[in-house]
Protein backbone atom coordinates (compact mmCIF):
# COMPACT_ATOMS: atom_id res chain seq x y z
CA UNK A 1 -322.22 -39.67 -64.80
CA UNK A 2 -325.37 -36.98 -65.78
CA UNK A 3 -324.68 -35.33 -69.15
CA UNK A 4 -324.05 -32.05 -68.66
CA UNK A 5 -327.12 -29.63 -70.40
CA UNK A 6 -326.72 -28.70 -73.90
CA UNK A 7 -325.92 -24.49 -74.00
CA UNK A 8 -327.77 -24.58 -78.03
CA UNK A 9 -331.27 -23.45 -78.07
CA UNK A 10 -333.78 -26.06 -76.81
CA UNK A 11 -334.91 -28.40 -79.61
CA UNK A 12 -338.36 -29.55 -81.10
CA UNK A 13 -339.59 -32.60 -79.55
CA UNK A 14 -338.56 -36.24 -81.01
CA UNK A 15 -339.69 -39.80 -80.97
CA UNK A 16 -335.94 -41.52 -80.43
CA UNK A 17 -335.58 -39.36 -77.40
CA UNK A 18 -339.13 -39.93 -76.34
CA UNK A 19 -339.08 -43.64 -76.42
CA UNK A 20 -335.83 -43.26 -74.18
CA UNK A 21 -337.28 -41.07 -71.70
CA UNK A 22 -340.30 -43.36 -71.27
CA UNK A 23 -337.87 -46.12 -70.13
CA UNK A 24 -336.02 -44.07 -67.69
CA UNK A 25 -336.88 -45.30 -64.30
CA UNK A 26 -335.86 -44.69 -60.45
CA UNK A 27 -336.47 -41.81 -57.86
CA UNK A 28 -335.96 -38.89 -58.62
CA UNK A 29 -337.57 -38.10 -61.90
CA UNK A 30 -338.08 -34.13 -62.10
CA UNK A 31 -340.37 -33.19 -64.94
CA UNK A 32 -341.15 -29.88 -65.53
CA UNK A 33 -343.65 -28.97 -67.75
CA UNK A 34 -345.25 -25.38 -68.79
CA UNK A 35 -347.50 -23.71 -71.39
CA UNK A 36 -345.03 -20.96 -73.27
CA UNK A 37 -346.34 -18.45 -76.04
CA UNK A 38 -344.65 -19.14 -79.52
CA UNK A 39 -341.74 -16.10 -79.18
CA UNK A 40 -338.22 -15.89 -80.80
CA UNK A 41 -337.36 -15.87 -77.73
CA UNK A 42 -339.25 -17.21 -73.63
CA UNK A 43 -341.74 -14.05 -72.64
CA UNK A 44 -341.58 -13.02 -69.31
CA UNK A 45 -344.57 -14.31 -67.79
CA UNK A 46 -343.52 -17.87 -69.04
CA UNK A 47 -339.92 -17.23 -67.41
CA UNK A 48 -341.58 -16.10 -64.37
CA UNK A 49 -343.64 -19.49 -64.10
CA UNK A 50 -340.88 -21.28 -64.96
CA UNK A 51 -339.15 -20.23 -62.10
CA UNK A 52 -342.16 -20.87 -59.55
CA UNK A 53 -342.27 -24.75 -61.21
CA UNK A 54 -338.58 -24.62 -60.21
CA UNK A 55 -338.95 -23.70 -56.88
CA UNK A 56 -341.98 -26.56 -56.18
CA UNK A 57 -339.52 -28.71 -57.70
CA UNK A 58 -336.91 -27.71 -54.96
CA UNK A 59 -339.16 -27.91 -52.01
CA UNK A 60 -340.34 -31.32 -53.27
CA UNK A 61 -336.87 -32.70 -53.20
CA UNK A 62 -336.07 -30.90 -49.87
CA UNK A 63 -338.89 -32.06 -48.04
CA UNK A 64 -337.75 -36.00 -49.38
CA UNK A 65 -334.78 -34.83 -48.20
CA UNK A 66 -333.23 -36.40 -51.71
CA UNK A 67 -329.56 -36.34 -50.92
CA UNK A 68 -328.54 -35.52 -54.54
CA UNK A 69 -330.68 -32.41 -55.04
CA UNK A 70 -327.83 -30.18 -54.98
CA UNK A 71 -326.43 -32.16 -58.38
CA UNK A 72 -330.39 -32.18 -59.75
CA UNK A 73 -330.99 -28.76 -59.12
CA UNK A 74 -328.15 -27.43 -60.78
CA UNK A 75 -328.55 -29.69 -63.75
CA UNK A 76 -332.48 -28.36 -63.94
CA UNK A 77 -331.38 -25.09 -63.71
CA UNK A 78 -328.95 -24.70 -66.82
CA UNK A 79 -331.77 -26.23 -68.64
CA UNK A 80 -333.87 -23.40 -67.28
CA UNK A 81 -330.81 -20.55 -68.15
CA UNK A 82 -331.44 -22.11 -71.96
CA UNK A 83 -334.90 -22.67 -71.97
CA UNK A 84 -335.35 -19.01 -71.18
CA UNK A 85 -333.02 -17.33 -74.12
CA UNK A 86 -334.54 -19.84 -76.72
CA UNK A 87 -337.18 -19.99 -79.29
CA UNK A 88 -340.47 -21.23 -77.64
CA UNK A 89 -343.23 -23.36 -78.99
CA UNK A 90 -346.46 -24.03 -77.21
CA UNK A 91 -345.21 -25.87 -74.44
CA UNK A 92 -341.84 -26.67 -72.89
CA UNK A 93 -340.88 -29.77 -70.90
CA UNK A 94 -337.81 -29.92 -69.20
CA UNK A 95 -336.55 -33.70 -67.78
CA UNK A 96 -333.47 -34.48 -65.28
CA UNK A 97 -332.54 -37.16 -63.31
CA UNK A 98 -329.33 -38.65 -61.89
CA UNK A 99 -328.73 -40.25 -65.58
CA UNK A 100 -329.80 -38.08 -68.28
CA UNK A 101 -330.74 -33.93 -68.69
CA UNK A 102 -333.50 -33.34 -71.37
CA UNK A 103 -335.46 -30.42 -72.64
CA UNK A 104 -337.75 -29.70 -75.57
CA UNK A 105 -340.41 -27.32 -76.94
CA UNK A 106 -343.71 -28.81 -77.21
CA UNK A 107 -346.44 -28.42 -80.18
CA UNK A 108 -349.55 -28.10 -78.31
CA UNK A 109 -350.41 -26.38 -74.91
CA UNK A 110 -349.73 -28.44 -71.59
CA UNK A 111 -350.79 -27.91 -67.76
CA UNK A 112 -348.23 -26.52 -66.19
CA UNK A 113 -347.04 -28.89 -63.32
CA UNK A 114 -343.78 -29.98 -61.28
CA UNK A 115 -343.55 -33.62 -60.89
CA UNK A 116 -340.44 -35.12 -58.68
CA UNK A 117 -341.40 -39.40 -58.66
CA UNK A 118 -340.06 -42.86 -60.03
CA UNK A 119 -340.71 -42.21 -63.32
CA UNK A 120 -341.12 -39.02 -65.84
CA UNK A 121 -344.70 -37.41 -66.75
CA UNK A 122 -344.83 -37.76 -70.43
CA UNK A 123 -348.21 -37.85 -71.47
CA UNK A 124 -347.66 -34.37 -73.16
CA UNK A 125 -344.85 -35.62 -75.11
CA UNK A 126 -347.22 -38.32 -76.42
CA UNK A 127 -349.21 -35.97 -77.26
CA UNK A 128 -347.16 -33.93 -78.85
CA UNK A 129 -345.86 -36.93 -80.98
CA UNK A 130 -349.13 -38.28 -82.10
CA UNK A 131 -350.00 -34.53 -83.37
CA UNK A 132 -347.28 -34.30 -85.98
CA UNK A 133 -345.15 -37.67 -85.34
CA UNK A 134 -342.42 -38.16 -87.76
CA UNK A 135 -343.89 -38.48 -91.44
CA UNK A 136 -342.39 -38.25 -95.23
CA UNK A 137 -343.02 -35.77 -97.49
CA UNK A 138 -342.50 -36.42 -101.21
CA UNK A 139 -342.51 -33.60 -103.64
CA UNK A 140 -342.44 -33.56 -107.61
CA UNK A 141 -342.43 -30.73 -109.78
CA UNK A 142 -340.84 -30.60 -113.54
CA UNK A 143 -337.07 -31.05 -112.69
CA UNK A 144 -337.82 -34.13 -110.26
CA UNK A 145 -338.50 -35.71 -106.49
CA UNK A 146 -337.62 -35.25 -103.41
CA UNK A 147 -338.24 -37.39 -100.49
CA UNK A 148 -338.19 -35.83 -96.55
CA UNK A 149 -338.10 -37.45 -93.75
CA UNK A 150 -339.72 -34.85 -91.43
CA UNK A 151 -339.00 -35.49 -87.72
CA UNK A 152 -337.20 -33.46 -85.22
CA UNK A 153 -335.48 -31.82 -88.48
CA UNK A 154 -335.76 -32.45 -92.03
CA UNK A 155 -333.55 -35.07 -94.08
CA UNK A 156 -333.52 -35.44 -97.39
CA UNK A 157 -333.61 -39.37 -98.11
CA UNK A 158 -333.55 -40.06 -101.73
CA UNK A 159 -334.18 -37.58 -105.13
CA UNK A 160 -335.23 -38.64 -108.69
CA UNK A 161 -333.80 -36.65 -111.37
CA UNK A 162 -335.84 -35.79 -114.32
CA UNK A 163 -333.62 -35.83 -117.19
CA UNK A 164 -335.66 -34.87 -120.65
CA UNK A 165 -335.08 -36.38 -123.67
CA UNK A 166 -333.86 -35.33 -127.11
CA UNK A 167 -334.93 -36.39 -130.77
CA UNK A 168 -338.39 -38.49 -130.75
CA UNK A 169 -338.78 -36.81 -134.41
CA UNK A 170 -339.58 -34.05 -135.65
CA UNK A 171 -343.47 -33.58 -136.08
CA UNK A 172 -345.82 -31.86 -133.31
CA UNK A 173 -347.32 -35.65 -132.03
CA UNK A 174 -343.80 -37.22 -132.09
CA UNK A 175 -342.35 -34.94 -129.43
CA UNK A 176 -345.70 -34.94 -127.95
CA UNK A 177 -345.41 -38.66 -127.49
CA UNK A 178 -341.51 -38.40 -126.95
CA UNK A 179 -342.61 -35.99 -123.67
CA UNK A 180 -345.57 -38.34 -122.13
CA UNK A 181 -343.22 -41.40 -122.69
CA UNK A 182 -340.53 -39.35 -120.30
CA UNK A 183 -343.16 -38.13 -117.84
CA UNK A 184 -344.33 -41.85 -117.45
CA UNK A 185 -340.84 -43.18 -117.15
CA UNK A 186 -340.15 -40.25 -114.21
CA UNK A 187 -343.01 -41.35 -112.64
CA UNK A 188 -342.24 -45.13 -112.67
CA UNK A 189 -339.30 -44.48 -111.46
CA UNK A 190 -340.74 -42.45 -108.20
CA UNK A 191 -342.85 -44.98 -107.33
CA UNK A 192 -340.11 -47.89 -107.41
CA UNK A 193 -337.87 -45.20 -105.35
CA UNK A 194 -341.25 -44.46 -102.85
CA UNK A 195 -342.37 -48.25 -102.19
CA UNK A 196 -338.77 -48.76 -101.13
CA UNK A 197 -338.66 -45.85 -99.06
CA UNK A 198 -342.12 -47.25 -97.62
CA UNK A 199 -340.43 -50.90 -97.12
CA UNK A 200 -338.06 -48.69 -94.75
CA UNK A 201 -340.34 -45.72 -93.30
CA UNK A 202 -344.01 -47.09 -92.71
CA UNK A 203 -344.78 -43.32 -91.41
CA UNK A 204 -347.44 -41.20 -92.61
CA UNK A 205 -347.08 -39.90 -96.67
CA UNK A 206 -347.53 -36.36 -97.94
CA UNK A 207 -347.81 -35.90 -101.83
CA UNK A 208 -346.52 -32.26 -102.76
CA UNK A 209 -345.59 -30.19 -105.88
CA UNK A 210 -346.97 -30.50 -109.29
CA UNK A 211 -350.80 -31.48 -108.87
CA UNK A 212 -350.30 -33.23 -112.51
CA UNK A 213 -347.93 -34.98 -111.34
CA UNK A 214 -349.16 -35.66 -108.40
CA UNK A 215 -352.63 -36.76 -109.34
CA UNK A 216 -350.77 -39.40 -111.35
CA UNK A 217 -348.64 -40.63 -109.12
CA UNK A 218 -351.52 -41.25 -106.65
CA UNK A 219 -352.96 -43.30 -110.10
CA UNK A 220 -350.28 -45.67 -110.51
CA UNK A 221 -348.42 -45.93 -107.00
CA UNK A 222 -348.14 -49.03 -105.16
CA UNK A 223 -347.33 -47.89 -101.86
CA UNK A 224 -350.02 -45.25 -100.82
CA UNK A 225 -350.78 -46.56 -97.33
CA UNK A 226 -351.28 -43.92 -94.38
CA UNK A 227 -351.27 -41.42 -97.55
CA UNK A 228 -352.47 -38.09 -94.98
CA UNK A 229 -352.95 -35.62 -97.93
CA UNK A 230 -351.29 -33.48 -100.29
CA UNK A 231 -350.04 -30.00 -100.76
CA UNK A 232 -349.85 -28.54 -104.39
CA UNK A 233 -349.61 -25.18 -105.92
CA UNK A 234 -348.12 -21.97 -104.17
CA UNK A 235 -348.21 -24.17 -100.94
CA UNK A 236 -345.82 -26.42 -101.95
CA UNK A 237 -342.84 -23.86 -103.72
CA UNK A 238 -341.16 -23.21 -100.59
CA UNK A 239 -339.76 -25.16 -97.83
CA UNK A 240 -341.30 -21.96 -95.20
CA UNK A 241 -344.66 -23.16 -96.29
CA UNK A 242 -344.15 -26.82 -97.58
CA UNK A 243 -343.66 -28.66 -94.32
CA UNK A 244 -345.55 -26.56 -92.19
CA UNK A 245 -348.56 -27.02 -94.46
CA UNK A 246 -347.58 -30.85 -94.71
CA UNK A 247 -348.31 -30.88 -91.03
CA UNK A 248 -351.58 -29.33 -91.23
CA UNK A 249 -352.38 -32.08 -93.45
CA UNK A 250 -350.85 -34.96 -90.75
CA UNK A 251 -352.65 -33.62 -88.01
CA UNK A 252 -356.22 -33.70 -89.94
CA UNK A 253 -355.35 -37.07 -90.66
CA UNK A 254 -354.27 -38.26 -87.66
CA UNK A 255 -357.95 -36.51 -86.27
CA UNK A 256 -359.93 -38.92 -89.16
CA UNK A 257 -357.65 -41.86 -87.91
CA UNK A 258 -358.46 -41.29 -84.20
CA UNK A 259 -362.42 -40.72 -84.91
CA UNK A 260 -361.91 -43.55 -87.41
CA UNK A 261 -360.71 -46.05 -84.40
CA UNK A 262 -363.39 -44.81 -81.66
CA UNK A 263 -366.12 -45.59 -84.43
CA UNK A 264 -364.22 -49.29 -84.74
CA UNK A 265 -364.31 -49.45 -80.94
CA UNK A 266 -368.11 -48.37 -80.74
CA UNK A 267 -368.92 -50.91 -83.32
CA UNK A 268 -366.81 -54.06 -81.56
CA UNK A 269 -368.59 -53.01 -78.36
CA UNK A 270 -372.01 -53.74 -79.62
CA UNK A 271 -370.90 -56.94 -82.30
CA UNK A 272 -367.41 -58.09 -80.72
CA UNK A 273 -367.62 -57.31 -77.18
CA UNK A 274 -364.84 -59.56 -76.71
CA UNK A 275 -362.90 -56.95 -78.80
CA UNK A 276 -362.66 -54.38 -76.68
CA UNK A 277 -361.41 -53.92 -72.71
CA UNK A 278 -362.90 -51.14 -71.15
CA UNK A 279 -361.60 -49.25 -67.41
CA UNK A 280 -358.44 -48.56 -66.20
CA UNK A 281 -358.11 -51.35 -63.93
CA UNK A 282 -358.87 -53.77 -66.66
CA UNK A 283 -356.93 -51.78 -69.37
CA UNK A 284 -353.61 -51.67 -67.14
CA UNK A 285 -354.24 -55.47 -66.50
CA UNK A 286 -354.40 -56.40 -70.53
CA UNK A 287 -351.25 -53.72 -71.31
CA UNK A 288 -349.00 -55.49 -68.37
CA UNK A 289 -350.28 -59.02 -70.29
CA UNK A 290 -349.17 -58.24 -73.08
CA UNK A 291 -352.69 -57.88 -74.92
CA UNK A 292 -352.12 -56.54 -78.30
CA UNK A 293 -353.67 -53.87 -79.66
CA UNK A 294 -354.87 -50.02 -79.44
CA UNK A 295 -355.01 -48.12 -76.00
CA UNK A 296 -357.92 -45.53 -76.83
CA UNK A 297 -357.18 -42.85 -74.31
CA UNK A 298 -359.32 -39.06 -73.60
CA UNK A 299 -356.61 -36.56 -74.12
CA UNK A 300 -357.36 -35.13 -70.68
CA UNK A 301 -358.34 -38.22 -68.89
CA UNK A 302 -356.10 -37.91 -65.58
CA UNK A 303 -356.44 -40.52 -62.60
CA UNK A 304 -353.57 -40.06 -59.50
CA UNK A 305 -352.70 -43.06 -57.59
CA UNK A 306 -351.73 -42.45 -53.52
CA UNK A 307 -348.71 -45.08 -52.49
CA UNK A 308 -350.17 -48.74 -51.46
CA UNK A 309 -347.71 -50.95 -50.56
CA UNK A 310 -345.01 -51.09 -52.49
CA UNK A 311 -346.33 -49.31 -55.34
CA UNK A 312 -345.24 -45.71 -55.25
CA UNK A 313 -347.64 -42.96 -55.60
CA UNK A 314 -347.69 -41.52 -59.26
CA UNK A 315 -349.54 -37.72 -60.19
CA UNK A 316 -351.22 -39.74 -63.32
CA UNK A 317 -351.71 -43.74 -63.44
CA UNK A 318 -352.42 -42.91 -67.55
CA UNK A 319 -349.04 -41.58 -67.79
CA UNK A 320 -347.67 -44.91 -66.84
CA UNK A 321 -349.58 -47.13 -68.74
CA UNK A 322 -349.67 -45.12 -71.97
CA UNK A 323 -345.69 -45.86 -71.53
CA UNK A 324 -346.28 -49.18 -70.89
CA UNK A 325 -348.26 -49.89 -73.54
CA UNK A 326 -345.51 -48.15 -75.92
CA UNK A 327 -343.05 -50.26 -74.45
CA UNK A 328 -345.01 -53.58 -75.30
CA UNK A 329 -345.56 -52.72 -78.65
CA UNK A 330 -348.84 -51.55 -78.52
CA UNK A 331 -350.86 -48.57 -80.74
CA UNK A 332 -351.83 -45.41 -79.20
CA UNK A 333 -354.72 -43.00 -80.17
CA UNK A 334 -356.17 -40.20 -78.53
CA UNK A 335 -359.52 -38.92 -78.85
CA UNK A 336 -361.17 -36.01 -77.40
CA UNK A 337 -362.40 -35.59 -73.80
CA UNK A 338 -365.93 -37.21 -73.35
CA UNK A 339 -365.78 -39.49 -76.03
CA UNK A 340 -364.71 -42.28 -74.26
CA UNK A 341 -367.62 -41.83 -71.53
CA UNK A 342 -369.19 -45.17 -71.68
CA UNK A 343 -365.49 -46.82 -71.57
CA UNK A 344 -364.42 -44.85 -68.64
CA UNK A 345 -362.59 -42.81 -70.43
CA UNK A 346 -360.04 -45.23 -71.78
CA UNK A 347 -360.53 -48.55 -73.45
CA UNK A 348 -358.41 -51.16 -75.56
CA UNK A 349 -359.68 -52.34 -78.78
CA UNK A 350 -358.06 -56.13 -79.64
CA UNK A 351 -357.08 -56.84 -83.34
């Protein structure tokens, strides 16, 4: 039975939902996707696409003469009456078939396109993911931490009080060492609290708060891995500017991670050859395998496939793979258009 469309406003995109969507299979998969300016509420123009990416998807189904269209539509369409009174983002994607309804506003600009076929388009949720994918942000300031698990929302996961303490005698260098003693006990304690939390959450870290504090955190922690920066000082007082500047920071780092993994694959090409796969052909060949390892993809790098045989045509082969290649527990990274030249675009760089 299809789940009839949420009537709240359309949410921010999220990796649970994601990683179902890019298992959905079986004709008809509508995906509608469109660039939107960010607006309390969907501008006109963007409505008025919206509406001519509905009626594509329409003819599309009519002319496949899809006998549940009437069901599809209607579902697609009360996405559409929701999409258009909420909050917009960059981008929207809305998602229906006969099993589940899905819609969410995107972080970065898409092309705007109507795809009806076996499976959903979701290279620009990906996308969207690997820009600010979900990441904790710790913050410490004088009356304790905070951890935040920032995904679709943000949870609070785990606080350390600061509690100060009393006596440590009564000259100027006894309370002086009676405060440091307490400041290096708070500390100890937020790093035992953050490596569990990294046992659990092996997402990117943001330090925030205090940059005391901070700086001597980052001097004693144990668990520091896929640290992406920090945010101190006015920055980091208020939620409004905490996590958006927290993302700032994630998305530089995830641009020095992705540079950082084409210079790996340049350098295996010319001393480990046998490192790296280059080509589609070969690259969908080592994904369906089960090769492990990191599918390097060109953020625009698009390649159609017409229906042969009994494999159905599909408006991006990359699409398919890069959920392939999720689905067997392989890395993605993006890098930017051109960089990949010599690799045809996309390559796959072994452990």
């Amino acid at each position: 039975m299809t789940a009839a469309p949420t009537r709240t406003a359309i949410s921010a995109v999220d990796p649970r939902s994601v990683a179902h969507l890019t298992v959905s299979r079986g004709y008809p998969c509508i995906s509608v996707l469109l660039p939107t300016t960010p607006s309390r509420r969907m501008l006109d123009a963007d409505a008025g696409l919206l509406s001519r990416l509905l009626h594509q998807v329409k003819q599309q189904l009519e002319d496949s003469q899809v006998t549940s269209r009437d069901k599809l539509l209607s579902e697609l369409e009360g996405l559409a009456l929701v999409a258009r009174e909420s909050r917009t983002d960059s981008g929207l994607g809305l998602f229906v078939n006969l099993s589940l309804t899905r819609a969410w506003t995107l972080p970065v600009p898409v092309n705007a396109k109507a795809v009806v076929e076996s499976t959903f388009a979701t290279r620009d949720l990906l996308r969207a993911l690997h820009r600010t994918p979900p990441h904790l942000v710790l913050r410490l300031d004088g009356f304790g931490a905070r951890a935040f698990w920032v995904s679709d929302r943000v949870t609070v996961l785990d606080a350390v009080e600061r509690i100060p303490r009393s006596g440590g005698g009564s000259g100027v260098a006894a309370r002086r060492e009676a405060v440091a003693e307490e400041r290096r006990d708070f500390v100890a304690r937020v790093d035992a609290r953050l490596t569990r939390l990294r046992s659990e959450h092996t997402a990117p870290l943001v330090l925030a708060g205090d940059l005391d504090l901070v700086t001597e955190l980052k001097g004693r922690a144990r668990s520091l891995q896929r640290l992406a920066g920090e945010v101190v000082g006015a920055e980091a007082a208020e939620p409004a500017t905490l996590f958006p500047a927290a993302a700032l920071r994630l998305e530089d780092y995830l641009h020095r991670r992705g540079q950082q993994t084409l210079d790996a694959l340049r350098e295996a090409a010319a001393d480990t050859p046998g490192r790296v796969i280059a080509g589609l052909d070969d690259c969908e060949a080592a994904i369906a395998g089960y090769t492990p390892g990191t599918l390097v993809v060109e953020h625009g790098y698009v390649h159609p496939r017409a229906e042969t045989g009994t494999a159905p045509a599909s408006h991006d082969l990359i699409d398919d793979l890069l959920e392939l290649a999720l689905e067997n527990g392989n890395l993605i990274a993006f890098v930017e258009d051109g960089q990949l030249h010599e690799f045809g675009g996309i390559a796959v760089l072994r452990p």
